[in-house]
C-alpha atoms as a PDB file:
ATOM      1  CA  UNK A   1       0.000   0.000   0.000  1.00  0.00           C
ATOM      2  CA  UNK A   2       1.143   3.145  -0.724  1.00  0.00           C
ATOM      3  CA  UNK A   3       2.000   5.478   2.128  1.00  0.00           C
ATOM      4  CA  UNK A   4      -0.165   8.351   1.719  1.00  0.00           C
ATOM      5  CA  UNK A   5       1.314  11.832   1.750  1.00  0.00           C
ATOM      6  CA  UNK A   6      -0.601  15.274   2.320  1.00  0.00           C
ATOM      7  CA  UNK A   7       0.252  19.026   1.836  1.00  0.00           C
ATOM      8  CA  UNK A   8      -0.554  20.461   5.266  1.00  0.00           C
ATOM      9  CA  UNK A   9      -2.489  24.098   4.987  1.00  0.00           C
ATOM     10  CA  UNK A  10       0.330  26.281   6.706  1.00  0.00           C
ATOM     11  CA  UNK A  11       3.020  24.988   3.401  1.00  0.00           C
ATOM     12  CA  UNK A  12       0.105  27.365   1.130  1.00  0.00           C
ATOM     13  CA  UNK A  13      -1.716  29.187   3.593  1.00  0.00           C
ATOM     14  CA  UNK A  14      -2.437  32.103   1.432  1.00  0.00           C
ATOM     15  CA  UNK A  15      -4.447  29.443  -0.525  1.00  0.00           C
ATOM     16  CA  UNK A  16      -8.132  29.252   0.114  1.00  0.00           C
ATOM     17  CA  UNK A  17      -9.467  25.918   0.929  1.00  0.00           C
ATOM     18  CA  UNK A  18     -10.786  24.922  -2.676  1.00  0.00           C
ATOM     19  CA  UNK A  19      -6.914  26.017  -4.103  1.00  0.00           C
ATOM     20  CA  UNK A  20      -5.375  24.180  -1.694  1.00  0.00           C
ATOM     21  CA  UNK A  21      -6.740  21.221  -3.419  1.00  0.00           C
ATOM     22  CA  UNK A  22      -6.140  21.830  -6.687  1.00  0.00           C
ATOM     23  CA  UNK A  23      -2.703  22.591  -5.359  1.00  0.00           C
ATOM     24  CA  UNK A  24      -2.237  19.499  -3.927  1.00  0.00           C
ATOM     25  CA  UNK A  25      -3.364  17.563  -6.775  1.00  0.00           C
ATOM     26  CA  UNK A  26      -1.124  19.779  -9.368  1.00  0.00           C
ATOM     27  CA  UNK A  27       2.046  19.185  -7.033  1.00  0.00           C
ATOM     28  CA  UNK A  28       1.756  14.921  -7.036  1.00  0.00           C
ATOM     29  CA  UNK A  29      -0.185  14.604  -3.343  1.00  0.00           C
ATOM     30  CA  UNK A  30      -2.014  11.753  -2.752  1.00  0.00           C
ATOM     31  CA  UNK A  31      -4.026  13.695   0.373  1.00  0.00           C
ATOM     32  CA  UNK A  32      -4.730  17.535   1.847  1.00  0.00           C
ATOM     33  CA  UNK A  33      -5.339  19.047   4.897  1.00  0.00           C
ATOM     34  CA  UNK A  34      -8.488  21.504   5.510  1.00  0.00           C
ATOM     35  CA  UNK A  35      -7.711  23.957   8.385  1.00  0.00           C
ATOM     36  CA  UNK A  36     -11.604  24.787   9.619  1.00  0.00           C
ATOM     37  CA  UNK A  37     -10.086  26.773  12.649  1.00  0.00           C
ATOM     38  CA  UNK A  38      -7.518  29.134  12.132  1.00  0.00           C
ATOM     39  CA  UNK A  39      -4.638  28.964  14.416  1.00  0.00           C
ATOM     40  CA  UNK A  40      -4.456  32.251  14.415  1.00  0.00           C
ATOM     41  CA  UNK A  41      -6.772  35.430  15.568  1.00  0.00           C
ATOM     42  CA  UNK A  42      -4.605  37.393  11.759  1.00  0.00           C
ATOM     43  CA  UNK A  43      -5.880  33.921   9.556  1.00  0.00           C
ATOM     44  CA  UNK A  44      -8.839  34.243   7.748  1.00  0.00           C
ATOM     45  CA  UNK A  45     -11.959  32.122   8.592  1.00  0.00           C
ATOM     46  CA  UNK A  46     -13.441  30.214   5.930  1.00  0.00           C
ATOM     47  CA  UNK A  47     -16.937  29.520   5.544  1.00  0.00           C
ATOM     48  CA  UNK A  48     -16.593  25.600   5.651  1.00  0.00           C
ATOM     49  CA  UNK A  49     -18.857  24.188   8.265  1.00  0.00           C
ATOM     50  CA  UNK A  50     -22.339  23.286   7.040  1.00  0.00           C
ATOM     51  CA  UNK A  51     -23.939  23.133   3.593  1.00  0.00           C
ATOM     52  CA  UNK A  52     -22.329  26.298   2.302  1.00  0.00           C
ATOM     53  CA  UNK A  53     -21.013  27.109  -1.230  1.00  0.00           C
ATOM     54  CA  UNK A  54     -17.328  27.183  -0.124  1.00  0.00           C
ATOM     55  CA  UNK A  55     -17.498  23.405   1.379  1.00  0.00           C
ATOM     56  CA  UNK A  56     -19.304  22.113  -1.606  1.00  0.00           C
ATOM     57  CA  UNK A  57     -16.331  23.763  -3.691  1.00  0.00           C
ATOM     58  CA  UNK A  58     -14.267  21.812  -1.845  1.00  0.00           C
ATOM     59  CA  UNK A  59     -16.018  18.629  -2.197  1.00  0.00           C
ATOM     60  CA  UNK A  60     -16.325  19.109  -5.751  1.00  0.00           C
ATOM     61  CA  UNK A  61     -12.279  19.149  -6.134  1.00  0.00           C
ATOM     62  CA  UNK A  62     -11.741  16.444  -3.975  1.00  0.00           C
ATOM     63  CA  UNK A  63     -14.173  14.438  -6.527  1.00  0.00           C
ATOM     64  CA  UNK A  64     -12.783  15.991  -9.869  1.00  0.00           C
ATOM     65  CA  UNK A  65      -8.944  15.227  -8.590  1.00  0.00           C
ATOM     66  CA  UNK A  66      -9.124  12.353  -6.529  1.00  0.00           C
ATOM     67  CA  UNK A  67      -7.422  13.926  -3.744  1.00  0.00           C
ATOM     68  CA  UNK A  68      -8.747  12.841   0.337  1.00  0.00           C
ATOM     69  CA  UNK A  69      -8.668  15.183   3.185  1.00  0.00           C
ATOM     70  CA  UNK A  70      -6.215  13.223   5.575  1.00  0.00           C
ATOM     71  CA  UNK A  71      -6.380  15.642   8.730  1.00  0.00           C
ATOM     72  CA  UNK A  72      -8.543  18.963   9.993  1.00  0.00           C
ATOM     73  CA  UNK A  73      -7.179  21.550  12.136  1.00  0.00           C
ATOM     74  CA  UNK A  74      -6.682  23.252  14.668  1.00  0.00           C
ATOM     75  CA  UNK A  75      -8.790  22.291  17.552  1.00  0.00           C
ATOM     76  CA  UNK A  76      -7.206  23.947  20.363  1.00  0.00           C
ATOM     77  CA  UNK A  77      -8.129  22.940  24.087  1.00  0.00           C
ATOM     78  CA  UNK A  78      -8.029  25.588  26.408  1.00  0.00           C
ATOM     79  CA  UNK A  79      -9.686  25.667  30.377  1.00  0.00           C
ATOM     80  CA  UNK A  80     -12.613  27.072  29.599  1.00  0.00           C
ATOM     81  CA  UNK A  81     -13.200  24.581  26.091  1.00  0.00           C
ATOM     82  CA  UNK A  82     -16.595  22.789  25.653  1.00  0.00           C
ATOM     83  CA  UNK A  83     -16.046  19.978  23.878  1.00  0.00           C
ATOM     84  CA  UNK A  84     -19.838  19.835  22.708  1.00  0.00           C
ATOM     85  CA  UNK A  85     -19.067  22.993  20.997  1.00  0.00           C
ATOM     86  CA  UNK A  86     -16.636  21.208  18.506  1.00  0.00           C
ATOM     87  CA  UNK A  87     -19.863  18.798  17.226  1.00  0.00           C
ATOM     88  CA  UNK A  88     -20.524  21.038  13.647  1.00  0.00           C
ATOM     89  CA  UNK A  89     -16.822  21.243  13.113  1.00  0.00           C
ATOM     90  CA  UNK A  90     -15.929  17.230  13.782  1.00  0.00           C
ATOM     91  CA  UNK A  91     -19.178  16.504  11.631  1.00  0.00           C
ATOM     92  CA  UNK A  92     -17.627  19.049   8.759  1.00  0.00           C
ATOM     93  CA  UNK A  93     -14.284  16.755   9.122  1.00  0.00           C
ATOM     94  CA  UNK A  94     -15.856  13.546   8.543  1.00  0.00           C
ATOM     95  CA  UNK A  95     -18.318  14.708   5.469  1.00  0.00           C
ATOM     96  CA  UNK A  96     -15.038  15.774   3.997  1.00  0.00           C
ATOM     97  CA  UNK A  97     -14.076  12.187   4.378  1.00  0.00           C
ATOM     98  CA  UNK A  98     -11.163  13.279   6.736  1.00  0.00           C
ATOM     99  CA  UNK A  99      -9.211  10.610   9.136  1.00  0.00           C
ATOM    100  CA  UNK A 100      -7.949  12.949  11.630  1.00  0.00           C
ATOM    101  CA  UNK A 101      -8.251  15.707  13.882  1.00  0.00           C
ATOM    102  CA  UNK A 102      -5.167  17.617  15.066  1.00  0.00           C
ATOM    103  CA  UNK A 103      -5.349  18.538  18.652  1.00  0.00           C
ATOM    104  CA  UNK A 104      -3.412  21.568  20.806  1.00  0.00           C
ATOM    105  CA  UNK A 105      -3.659  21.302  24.125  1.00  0.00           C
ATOM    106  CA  UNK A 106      -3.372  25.306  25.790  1.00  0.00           C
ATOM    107  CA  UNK A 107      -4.909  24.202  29.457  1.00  0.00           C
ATOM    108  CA  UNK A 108      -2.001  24.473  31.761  1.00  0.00           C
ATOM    109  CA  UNK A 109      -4.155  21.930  34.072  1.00  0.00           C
ATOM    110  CA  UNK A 110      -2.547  18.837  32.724  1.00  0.00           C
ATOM    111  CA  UNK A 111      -5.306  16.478  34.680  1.00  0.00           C
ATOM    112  CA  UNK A 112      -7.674  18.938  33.214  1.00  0.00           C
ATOM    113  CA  UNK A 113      -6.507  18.722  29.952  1.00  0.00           C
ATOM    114  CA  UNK A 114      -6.160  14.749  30.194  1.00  0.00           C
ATOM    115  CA  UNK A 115     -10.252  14.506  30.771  1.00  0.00           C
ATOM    116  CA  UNK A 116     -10.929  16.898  27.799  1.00  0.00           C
ATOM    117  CA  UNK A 117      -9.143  15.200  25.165  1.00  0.00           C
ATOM    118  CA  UNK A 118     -10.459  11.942  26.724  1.00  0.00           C
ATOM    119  CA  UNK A 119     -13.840  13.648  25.793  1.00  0.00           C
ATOM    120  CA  UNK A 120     -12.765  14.922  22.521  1.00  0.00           C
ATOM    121  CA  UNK A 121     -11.537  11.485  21.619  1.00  0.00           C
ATOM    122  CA  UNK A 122     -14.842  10.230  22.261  1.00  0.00           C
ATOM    123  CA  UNK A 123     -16.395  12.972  20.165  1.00  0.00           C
ATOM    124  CA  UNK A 124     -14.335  12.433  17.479  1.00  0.00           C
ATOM    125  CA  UNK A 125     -14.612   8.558  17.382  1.00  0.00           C
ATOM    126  CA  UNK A 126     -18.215   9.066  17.369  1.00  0.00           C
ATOM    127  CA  UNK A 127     -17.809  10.577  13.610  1.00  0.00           C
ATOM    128  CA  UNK A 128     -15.396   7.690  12.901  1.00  0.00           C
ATOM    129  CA  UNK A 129     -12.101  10.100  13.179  1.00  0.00           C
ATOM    130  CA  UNK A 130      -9.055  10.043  15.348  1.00  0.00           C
ATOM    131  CA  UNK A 131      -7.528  12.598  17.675  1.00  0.00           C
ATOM    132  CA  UNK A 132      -4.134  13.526  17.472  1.00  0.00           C
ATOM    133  CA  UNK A 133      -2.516  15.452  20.283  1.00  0.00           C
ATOM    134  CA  UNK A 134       0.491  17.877  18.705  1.00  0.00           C
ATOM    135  CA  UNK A 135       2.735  18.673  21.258  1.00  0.00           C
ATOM    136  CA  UNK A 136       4.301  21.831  21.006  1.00  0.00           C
ATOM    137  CA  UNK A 137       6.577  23.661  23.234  1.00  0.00           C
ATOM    138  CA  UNK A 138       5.270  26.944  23.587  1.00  0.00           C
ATOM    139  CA  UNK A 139       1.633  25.124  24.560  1.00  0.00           C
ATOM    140  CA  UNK A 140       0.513  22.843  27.534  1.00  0.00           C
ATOM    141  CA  UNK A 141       1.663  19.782  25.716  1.00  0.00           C
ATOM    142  CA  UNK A 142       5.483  20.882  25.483  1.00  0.00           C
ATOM    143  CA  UNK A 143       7.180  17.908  24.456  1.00  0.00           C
ATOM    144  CA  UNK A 144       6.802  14.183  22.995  1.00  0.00           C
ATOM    145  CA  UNK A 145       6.938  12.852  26.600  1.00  0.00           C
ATOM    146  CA  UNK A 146       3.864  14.732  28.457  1.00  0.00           C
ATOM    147  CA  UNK A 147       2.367  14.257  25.200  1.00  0.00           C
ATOM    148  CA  UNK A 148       2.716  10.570  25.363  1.00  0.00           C
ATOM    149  CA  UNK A 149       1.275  10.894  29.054  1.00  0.00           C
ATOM    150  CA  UNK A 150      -1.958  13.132  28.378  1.00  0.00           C
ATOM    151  CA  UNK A 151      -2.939  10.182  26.175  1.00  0.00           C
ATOM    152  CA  UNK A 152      -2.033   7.508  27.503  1.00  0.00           C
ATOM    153  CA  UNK A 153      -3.650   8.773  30.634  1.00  0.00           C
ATOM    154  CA  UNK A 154      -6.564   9.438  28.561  1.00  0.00           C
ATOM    155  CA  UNK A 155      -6.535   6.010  27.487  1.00  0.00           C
ATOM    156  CA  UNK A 156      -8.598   6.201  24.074  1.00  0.00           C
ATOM    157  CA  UNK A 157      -7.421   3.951  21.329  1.00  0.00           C
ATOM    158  CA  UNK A 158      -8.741   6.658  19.028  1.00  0.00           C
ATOM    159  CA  UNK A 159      -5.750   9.397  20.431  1.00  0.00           C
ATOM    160  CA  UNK A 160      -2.622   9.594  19.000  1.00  0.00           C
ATOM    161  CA  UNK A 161       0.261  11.692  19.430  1.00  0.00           C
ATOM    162  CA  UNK A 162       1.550  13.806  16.241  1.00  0.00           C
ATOM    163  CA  UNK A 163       4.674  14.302  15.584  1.00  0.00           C
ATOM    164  CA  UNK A 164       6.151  17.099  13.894  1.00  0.00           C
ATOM    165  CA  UNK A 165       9.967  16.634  13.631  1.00  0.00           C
ATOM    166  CA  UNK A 166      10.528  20.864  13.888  1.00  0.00           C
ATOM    167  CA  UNK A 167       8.361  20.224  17.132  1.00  0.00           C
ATOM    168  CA  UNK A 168      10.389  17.284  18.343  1.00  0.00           C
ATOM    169  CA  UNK A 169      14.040  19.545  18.085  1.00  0.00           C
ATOM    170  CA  UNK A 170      12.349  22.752  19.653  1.00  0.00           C
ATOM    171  CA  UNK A 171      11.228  21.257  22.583  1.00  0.00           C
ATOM    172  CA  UNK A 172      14.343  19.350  23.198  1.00  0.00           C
ATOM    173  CA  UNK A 173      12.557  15.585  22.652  1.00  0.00           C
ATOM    174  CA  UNK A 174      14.157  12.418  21.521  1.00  0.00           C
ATOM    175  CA  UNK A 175      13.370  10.342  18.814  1.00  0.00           C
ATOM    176  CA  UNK A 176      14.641   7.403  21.047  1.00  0.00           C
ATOM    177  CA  UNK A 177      11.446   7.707  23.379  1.00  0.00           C
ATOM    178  CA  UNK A 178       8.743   7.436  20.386  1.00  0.00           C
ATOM    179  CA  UNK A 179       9.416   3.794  21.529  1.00  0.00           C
ATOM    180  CA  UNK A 180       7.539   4.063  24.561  1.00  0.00           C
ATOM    181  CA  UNK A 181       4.328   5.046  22.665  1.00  0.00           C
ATOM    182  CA  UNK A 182       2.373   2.334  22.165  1.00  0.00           C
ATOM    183  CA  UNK A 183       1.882   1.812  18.185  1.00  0.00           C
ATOM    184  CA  UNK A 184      -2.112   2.021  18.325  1.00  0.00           C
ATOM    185  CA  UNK A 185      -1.325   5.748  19.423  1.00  0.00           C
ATOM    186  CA  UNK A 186       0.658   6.753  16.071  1.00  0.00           C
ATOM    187  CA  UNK A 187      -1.869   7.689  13.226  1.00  0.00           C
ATOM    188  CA  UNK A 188       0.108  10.198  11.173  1.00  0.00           C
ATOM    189  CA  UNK A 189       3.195  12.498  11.146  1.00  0.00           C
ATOM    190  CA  UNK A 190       4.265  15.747  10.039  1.00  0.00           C
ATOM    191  CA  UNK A 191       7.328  16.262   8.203  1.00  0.00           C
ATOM    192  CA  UNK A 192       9.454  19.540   7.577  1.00  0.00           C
ATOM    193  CA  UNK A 193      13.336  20.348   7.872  1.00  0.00           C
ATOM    194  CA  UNK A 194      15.155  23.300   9.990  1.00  0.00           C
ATOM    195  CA  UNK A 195      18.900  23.681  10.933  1.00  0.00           C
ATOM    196  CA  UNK A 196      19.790  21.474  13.779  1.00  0.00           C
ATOM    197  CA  UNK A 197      20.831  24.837  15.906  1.00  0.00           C
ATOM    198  CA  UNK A 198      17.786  25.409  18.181  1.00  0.00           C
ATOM    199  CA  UNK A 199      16.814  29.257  18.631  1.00  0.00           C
ATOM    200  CA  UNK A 200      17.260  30.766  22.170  1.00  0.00           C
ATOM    201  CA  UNK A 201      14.361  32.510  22.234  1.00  0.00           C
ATOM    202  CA  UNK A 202      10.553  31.331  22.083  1.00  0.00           C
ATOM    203  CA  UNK A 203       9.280  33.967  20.116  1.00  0.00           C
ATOM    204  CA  UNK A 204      12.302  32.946  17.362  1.00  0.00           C
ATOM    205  CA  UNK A 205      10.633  29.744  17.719  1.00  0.00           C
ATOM    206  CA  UNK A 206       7.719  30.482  16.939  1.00  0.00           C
ATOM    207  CA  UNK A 207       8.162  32.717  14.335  1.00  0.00           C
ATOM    208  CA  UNK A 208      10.372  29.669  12.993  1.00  0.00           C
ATOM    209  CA  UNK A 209       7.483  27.334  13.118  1.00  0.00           C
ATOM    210  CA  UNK A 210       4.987  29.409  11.169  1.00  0.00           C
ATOM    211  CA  UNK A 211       7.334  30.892   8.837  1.00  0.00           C
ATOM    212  CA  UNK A 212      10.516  30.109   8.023  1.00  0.00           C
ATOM    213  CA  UNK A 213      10.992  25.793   8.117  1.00  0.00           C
ATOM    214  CA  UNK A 214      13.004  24.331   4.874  1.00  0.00           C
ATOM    215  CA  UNK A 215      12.358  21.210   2.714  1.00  0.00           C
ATOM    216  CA  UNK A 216      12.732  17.761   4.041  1.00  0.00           C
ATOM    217  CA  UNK A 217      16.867  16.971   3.291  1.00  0.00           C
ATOM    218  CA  UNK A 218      17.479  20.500   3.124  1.00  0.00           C
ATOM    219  CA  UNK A 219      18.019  21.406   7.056  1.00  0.00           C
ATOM    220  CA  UNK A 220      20.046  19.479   9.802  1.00  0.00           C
ATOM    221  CA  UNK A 221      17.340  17.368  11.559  1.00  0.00           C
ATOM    222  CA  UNK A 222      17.520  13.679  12.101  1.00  0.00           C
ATOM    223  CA  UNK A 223      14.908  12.966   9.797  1.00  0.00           C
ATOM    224  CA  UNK A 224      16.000   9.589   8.616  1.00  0.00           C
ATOM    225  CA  UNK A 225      16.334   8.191  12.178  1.00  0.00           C
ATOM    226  CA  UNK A 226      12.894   9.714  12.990  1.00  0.00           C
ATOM    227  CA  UNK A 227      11.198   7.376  10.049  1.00  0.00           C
ATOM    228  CA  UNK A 228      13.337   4.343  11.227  1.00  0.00           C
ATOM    229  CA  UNK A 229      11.766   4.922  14.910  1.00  0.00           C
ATOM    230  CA  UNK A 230       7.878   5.305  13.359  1.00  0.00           C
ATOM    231  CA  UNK A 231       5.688   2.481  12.103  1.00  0.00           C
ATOM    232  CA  UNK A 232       6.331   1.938   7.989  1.00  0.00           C
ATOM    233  CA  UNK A 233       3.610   3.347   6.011  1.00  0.00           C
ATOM    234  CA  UNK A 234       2.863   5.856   8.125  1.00  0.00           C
ATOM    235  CA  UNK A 235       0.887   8.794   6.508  1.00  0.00           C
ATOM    236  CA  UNK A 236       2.948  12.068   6.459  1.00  0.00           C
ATOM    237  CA  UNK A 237       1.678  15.614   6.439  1.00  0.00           C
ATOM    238  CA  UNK A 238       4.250  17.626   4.730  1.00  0.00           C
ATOM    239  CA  UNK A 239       4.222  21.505   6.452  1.00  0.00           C
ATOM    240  CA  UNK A 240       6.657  23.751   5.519  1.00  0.00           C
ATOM    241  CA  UNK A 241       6.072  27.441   5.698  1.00  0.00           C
ATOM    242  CA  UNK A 242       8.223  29.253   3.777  1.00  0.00           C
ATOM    243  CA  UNK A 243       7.270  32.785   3.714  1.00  0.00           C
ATOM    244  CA  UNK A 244      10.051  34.597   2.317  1.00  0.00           C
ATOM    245  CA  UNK A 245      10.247  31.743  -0.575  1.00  0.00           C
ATOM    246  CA  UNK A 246       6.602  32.383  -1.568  1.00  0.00           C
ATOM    247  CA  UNK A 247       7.858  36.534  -2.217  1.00  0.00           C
ATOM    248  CA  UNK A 248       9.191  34.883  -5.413  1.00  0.00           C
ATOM    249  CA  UNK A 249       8.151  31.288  -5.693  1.00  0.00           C
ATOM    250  CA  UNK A 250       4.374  30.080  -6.471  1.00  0.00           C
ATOM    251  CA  UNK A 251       2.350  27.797  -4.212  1.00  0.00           C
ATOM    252  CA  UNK A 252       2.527  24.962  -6.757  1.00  0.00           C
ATOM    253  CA  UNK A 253       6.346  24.705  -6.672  1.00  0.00           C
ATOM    254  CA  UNK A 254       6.704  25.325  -3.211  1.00  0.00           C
ATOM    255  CA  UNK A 255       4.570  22.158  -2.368  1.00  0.00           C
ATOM    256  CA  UNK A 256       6.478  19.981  -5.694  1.00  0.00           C
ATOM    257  CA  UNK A 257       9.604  20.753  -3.638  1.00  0.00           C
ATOM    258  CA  UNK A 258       8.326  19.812  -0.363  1.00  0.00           C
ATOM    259  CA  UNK A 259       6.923  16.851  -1.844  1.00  0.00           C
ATOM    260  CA  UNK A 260      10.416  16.031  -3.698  1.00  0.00           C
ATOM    261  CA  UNK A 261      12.252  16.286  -0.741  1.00  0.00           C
ATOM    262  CA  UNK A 262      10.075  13.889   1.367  1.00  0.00           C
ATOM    263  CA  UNK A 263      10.027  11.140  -1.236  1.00  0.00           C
ATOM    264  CA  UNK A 264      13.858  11.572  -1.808  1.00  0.00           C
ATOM    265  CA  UNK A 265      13.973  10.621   2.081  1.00  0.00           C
ATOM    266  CA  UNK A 266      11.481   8.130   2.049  1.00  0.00           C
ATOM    267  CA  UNK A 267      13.366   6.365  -1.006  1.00  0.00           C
ATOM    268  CA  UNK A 268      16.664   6.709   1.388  1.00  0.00           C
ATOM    269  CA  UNK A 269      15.149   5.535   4.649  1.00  0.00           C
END
């Protein structure tokens, strides 16, 4: 089977939803991923959820190109979340015949946290979707290890934690303890480059992370050893931002060379 490979929304963000289709199926992607939330309070919102004409734009490229939805963002869980209040977005995900939901936790009450993902999981599996926990460091779910402990605590076979190798160097993790998480918990993976040198300051992170990443083989991250330590065949979400590259390079050829780059590491691995 072949492993299938998506262009994440932040690699074209400028794109609107129904591009970022047609983008995906120009540049050689088997998959896309719809961002119904923006991260952001500066991203535009998208008229997506429901029976509107944007959504049914979208569903009429996925049909004409072939292309799935492999993930839907960002569903961010904060103290004062209601998970209810997710039910017209998680139902959007799975009419778009999305697998996955990505996940940030931002409650600094990590027992808190633990019972509303639990609860998201179960909302999510209800529409036949998984949950996928992105640990980040500048959020409540800082690195791969309290990741791995929100959901195992949680203790739904439908969570998962993502990993996003740029995420996995910024917060200091090691590839070495993906073996503690339990297979079943692994549903898909991110995949970007950046130089090995970590910045000192969080806001250089973070500007880093929405910005300014590089193609897969172009930066100095272990990313080879990282597809040794996950299961074969996982499914990859390519994101790379690369803001000053799109002054003077299309959205098309951005995503062929983020697509080139993971395949030419793929082949290698």
């Amino acid at each position: 089977m072949t492993r299938p490979i998506s262009l994440a929304a932040l690699t074209v963000l400028e794109l609107t939803p129904p591009e970022m289709v047609s983008c995906a199926a120009e540049a050689g992607f088997s998959h896309v991923g719809i961002r119904l939330i923006p991260a952001t309070p500066t991203e535009p919102q998208y008229d997506l959820v429901g029976d509107t004409p944007m959504r049914r734009e979208v569903e009429r490229r996925l049909a004409d190109t072939g292309t799935a939805v492999l993930d839907v963002e960002i569903f961010r869980l904060k103290p004062e979340t209601r998970v209810a209040d997710f039910e017209a977005t998680i139902a959007c995900a799975a009419h778009l015949g999305a697998r996955a939901l990505l996940v940030a936790g931002n409650d600094p009450d990590e027992s808190r946290l633990t019972d509303r993902f639990a609860a998201f999981c179960d909302l999510a599996a209800s529409h036949g979707l998984t949950a996928n926990l992105e640990f980040m460091p500048w959020t409540d779910a800082k690195d791969l290890v309290q990741a791995t402990r929100i959901v195992t605590a949680a203790g739904r076979r439908n969570g998962g934690v993502l990993i996003d190798p740029f995420h996995l160097s910024r917060s200091r993790s090691r590839i070495a303890d993906i073996a503690a998480i339990p297979p079943v918990h692994l549903h898909f993976m991110q995949f970007c480059d950046v130089p090995a040198e970590v910045p000192h300051t969080m806001d250089a992170i973070l500007a880093e992370a929405r910005a300014e990443r590089l193609f897969p083989g172009d930066g100095g991250l272990d990313l080879r050893g990282l597809l040794h330590a996950l299961p074969p065949g996982l499914p990859i979400s390519v994101e790379v931002p690369t803001h000053t590259l799109a002054r003077s390079m299309g959205a098309v050829d951005r995503a062929r060379r983020a697509l080139a780059g993971t395949r030419a590491l793929l082949a290698g691995a």
